[in-house]
Protein backbone atom coordinates (compact mmCIF):
# COMPACT_ATOMS: atom_id res chain seq x y z
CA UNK A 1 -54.53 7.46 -42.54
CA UNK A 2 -54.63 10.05 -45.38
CA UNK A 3 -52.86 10.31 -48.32
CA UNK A 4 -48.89 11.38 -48.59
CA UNK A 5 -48.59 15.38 -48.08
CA UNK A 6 -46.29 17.02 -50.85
CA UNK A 7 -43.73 18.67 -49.59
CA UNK A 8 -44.31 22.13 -50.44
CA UNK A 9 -41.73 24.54 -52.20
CA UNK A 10 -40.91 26.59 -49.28
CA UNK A 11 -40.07 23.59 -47.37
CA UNK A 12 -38.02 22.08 -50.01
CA UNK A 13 -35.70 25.27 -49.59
CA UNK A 14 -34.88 23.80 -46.24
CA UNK A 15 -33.63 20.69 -47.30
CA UNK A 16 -30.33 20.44 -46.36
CA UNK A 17 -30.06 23.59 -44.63
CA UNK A 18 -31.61 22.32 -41.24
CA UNK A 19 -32.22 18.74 -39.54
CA UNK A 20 -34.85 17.09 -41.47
CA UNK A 21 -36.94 16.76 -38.39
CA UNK A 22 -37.13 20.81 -38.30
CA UNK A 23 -38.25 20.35 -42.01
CA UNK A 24 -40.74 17.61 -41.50
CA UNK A 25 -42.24 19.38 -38.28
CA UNK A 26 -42.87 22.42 -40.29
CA UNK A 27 -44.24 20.58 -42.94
CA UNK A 28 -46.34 18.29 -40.92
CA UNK A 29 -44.60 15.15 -42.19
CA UNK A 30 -42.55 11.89 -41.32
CA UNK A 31 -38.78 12.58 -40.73
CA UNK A 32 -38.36 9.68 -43.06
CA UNK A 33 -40.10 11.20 -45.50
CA UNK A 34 -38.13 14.55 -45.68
CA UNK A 35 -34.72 12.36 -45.45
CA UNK A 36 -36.14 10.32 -48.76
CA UNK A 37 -37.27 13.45 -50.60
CA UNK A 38 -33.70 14.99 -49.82
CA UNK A 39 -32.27 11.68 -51.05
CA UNK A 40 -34.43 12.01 -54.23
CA UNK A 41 -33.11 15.19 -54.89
CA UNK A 42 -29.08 14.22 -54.21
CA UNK A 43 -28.79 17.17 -51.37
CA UNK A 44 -26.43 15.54 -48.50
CA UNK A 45 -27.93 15.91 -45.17
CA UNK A 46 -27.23 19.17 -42.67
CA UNK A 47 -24.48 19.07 -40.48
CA UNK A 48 -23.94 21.65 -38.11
CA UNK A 49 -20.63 22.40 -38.83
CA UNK A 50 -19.98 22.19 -42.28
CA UNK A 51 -18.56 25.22 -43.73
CA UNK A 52 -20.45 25.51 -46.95
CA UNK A 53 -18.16 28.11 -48.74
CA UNK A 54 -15.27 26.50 -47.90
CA UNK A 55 -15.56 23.44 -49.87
CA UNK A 56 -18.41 21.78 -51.41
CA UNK A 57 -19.95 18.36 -49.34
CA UNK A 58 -17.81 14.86 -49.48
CA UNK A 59 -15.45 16.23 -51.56
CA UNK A 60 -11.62 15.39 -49.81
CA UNK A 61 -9.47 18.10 -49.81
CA UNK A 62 -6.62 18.66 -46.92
CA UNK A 63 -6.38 21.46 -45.46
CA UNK A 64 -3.51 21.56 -43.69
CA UNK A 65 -2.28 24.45 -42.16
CA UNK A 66 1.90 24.97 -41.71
CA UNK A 67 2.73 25.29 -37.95
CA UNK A 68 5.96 25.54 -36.12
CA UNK A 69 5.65 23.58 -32.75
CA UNK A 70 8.11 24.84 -30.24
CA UNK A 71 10.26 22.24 -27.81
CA UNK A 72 7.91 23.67 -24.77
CA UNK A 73 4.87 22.43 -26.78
CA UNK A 74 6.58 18.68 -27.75
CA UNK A 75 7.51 18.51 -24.35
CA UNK A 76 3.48 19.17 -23.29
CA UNK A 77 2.96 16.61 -25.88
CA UNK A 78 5.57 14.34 -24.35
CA UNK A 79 3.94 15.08 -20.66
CA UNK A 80 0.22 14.72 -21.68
CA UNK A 81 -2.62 11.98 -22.98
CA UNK A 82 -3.68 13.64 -26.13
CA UNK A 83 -6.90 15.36 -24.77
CA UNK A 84 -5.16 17.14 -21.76
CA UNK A 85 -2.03 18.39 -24.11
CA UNK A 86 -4.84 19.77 -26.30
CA UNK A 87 -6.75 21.81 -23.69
CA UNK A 88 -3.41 23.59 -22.05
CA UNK A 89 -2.24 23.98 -25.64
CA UNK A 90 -5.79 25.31 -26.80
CA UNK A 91 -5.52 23.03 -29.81
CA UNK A 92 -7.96 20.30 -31.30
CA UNK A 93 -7.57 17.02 -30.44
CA UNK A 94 -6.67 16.39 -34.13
CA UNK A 95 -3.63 18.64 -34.49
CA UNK A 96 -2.40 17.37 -31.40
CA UNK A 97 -2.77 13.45 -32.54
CA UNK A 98 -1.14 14.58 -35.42
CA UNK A 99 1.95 15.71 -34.06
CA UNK A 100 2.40 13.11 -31.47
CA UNK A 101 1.95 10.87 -34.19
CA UNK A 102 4.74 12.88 -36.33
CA UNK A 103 7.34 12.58 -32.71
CA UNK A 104 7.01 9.05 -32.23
CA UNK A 105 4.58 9.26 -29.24
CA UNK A 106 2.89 6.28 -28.14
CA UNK A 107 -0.77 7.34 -26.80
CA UNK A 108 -1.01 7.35 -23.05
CA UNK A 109 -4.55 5.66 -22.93
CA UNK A 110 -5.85 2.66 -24.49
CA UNK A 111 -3.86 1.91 -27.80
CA UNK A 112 -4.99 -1.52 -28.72
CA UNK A 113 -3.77 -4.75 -28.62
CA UNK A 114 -0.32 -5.39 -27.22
CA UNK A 115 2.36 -6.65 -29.86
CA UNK A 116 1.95 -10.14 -30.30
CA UNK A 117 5.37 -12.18 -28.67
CA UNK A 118 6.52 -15.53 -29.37
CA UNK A 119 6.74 -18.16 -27.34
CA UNK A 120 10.21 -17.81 -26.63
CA UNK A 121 10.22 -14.13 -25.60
CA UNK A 122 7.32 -14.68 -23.25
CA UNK A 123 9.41 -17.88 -21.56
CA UNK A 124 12.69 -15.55 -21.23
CA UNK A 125 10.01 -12.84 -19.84
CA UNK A 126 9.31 -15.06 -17.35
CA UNK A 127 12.38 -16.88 -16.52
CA UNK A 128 14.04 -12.84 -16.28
CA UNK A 129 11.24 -11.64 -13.93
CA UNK A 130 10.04 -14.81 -12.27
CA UNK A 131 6.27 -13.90 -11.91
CA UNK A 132 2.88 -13.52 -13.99
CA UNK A 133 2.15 -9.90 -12.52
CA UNK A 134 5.62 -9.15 -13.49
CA UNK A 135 5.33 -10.15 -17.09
CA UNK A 136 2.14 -8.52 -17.02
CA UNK A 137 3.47 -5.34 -16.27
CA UNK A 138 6.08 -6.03 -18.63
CA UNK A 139 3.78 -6.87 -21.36
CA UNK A 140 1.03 -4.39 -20.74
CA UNK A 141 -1.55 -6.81 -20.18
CA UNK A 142 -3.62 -8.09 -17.09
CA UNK A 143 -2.29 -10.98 -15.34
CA UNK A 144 -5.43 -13.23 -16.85
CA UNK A 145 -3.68 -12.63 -20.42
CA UNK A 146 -0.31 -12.74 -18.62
CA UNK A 147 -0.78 -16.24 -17.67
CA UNK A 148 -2.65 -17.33 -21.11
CA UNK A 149 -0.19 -16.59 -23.12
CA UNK A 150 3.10 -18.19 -20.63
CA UNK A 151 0.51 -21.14 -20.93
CA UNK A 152 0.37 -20.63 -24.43
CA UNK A 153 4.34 -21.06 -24.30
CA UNK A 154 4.63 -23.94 -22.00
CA UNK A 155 5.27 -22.06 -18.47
CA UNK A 156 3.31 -24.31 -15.50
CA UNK A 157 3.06 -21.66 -12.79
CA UNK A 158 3.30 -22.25 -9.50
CA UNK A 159 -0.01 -21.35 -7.39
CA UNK A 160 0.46 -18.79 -4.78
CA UNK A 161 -0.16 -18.53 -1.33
CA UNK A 162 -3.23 -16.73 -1.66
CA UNK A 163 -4.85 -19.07 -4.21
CA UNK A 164 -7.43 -21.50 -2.78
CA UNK A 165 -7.61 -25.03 -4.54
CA UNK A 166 -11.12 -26.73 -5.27
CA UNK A 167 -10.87 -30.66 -4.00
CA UNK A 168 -14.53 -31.52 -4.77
CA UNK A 169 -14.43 -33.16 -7.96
C-alpha cells in the first residue's frame, strides 16, 4: 500500500458541498479520509436539504410561520393519524404534529407506554368489567399485560373454557 494521497485543492472545494464519498471517488481516496480532512477543517458534513442561505449549519433558530387553521382542518386533524391528515391537508408531518399537539389530540398510532394505574384502579377495573380482555381494552394493553398487572394487584383469575391445563409435573 502506498503512501496517503493529499487531497488536492479542487477537491477540497467540495468538502461539504457533496457526500464525501463523491469527494473521495473523485479524488481516489478513502471516504474516511475525506470525512477526517472535512473534520480537520470544522466544515459540517452535506446534507441534501439544508438551505445554506437561510441560516448558517447547527445554529437553532425557529422558524415558525403564523397560520390560521380552519374548524374543517381540526376536524381532519380530529379524523386522521397524523400522516394521513398531512397528505389530504398537503402539510408536513411536522406542522400537523404540531397542531394536534396544540388541540389536545392523542396520536392514533403507537404513543408509548400506557399510564401507569395502581393497584386499586386495576382491581375496580376488573371487579366493573369482570374480564382480562375487558380491562385490556380498557387499559390499552394486550391481555398478557392485562393479566400481569391484575396479578400485580392481587386478582386470581379464573381459567377459561378454552384454556388447557398441564398435569404432568
Amino acid at each position: 500500500m502506498g503512501r496517503p494521497r493529499k487531497l488536492q485543492p479542487e477537491h477540497q472545494k467540495l468538502l461539504g458541498t457533496v457526500v464525501d464519498a463523491e469527494v473521495a471517488k473523485l479524488a481516489g481516496m478513502a471516504v474516511s479520509a475525506i470525512a477526517l480532512r472535512r473534520k480537520q477543517l470544522g466544515i459540517p458534513a452535506f446534507r441534501k436539504h439544508r438551505d445554506k442561505s437561510v441560516l448558517p449549519p447547527r445554529q437553532n433558530v425557529q422558524r415558525t410561520v403564523l397560520r390560521t387553521w380552519s374548524a374543517e382542518e381540526d376536524e381532519v386533524l380530529r379524523c386522521n393519524s397524523g400522516r394521513r391528515a398531512s397528505r389530504i391537508l398537503g402539510l408536513t408531518f411536522l406542522v400537523v404534529s404540531s397542531r394536534r399537539r396544540e388541540l389536545g389530540i392523542a396520536s392514533l398510532g403507537r404513543s408509548g407506554p400506557a399510564p401507569l394505574r395502581s393497584n386499586e384502579q386495576i382491581q375496580e377495573l376488573y371487579a366493573r368489567l369482570g374480564t382480562g380482555k375487558a380491562v385490556a381494552r380498557e387499559l390499552g394493553v394486550s391481555k398478557q399485560r392485562a393479566q400481569q398487572l391484575m396479578r400485580r394487584a392481587g386478582i386470581r383469575m379464573k381459567k377459561s373454557k378454552n384454556q388447557v391445563v398441564d398435569t404432568n409435573p
